[in-house]
Protein backbone atom coordinates (compact mmCIF):
# COMPACT_ATOMS: atom_id res chain seq x y z
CA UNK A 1 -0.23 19.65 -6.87
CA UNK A 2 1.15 16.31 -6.05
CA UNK A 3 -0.76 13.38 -8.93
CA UNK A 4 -0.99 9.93 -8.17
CA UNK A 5 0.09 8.87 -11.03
CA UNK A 6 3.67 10.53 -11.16
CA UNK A 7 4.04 9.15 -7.11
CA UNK A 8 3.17 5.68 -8.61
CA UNK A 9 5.71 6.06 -11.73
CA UNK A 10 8.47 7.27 -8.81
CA UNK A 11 7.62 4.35 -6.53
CA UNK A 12 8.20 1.80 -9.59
CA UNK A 13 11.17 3.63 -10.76
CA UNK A 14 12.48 3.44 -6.96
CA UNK A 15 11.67 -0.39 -6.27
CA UNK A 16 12.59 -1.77 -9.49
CA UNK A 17 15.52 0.41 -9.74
CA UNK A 18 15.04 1.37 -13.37
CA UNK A 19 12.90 3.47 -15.86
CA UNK A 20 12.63 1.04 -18.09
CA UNK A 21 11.58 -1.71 -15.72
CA UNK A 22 9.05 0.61 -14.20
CA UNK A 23 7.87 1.74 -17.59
CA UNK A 24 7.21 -2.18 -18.46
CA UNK A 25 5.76 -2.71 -15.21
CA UNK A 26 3.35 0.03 -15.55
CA UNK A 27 2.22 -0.49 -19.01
CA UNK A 28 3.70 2.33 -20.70
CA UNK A 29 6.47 4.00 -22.27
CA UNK A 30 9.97 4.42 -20.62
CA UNK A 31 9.21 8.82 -21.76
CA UNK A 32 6.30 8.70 -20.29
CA UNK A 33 8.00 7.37 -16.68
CA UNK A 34 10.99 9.95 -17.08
CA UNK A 35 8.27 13.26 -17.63
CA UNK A 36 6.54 11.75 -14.50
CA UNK A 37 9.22 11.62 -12.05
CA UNK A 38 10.89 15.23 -13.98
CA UNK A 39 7.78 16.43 -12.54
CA UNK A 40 7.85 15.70 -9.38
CA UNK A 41 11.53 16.80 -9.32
CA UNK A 42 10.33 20.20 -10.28
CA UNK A 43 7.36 20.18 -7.87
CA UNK A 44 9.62 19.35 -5.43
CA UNK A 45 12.38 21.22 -5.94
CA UNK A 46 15.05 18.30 -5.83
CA UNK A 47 16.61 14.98 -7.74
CA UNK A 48 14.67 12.51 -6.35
CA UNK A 49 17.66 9.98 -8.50
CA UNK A 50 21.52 9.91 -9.52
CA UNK A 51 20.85 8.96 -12.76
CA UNK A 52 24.59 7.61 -13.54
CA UNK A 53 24.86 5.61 -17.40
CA UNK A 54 21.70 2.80 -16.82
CA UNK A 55 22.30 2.84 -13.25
CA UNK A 56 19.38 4.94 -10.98
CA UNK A 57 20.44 5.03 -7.44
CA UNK A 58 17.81 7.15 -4.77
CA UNK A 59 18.67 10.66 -3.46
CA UNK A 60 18.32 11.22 -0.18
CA UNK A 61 15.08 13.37 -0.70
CA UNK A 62 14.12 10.37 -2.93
CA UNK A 63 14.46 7.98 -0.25
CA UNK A 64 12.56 10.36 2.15
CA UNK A 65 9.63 10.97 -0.74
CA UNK A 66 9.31 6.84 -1.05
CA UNK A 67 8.67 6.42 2.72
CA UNK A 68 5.67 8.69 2.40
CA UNK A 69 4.60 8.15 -1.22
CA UNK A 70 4.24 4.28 -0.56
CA UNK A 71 1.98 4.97 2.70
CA UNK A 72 0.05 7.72 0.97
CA UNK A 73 -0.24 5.18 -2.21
CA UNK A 74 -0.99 2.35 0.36
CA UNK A 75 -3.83 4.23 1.68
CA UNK A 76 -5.47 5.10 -1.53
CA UNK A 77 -5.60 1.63 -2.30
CA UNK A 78 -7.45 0.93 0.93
CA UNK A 79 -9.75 3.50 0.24
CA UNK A 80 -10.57 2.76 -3.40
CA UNK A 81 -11.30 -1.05 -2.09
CA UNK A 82 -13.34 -0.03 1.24
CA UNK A 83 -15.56 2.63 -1.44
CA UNK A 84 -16.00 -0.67 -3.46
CA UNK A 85 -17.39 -3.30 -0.98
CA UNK A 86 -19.53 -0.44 0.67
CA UNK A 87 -20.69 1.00 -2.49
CA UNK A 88 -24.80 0.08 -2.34
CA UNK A 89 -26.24 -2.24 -5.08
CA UNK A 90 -28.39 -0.22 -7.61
């Protein structure tokens, strides 16, 4: 099953172009990035980056997973703020 959380770790990794970059972005540690996005490699069956020295460069199937992972993350976050302003008062 696909987690949010490794689909936001590949969407930083993909925009900011780096693990590192992504793990300081996020909070975190730059291990805790890689394991994310290793998962969803093996999930999905495919390198999702060329991982060549410090440079990370998109695979096709990378570039093709960002297109949907930043709608599908784009809708969550319209979800998770609709929930919020409709939530009732207690």
């Amino acid at each position: 099953m696909l987690d949010l959380r490794d689909l936001r770790c590949f969407v930083a990794v993909y925009e900011l172009r780096g693990f590192a970059r992504a793990a300081k972005t996020l909070n975190t540690v730059q291990s805790s990035v890689s394991t994310r996005v290793r998962r969803l490699e093996h999930f999905l069956g495919a390198p999702l980056f060329e991982r060549i020295h410090r440079n990370v460069t998109p695979t096709e199937k990378g570039v093709l997973l960002y297109q949907h992972a930043r709608r599908v993350l784009d809708q969550v976050g319209e979800l998770e703020t609709v929930v919020r302003i409709e939530k009732p008062a207690a």
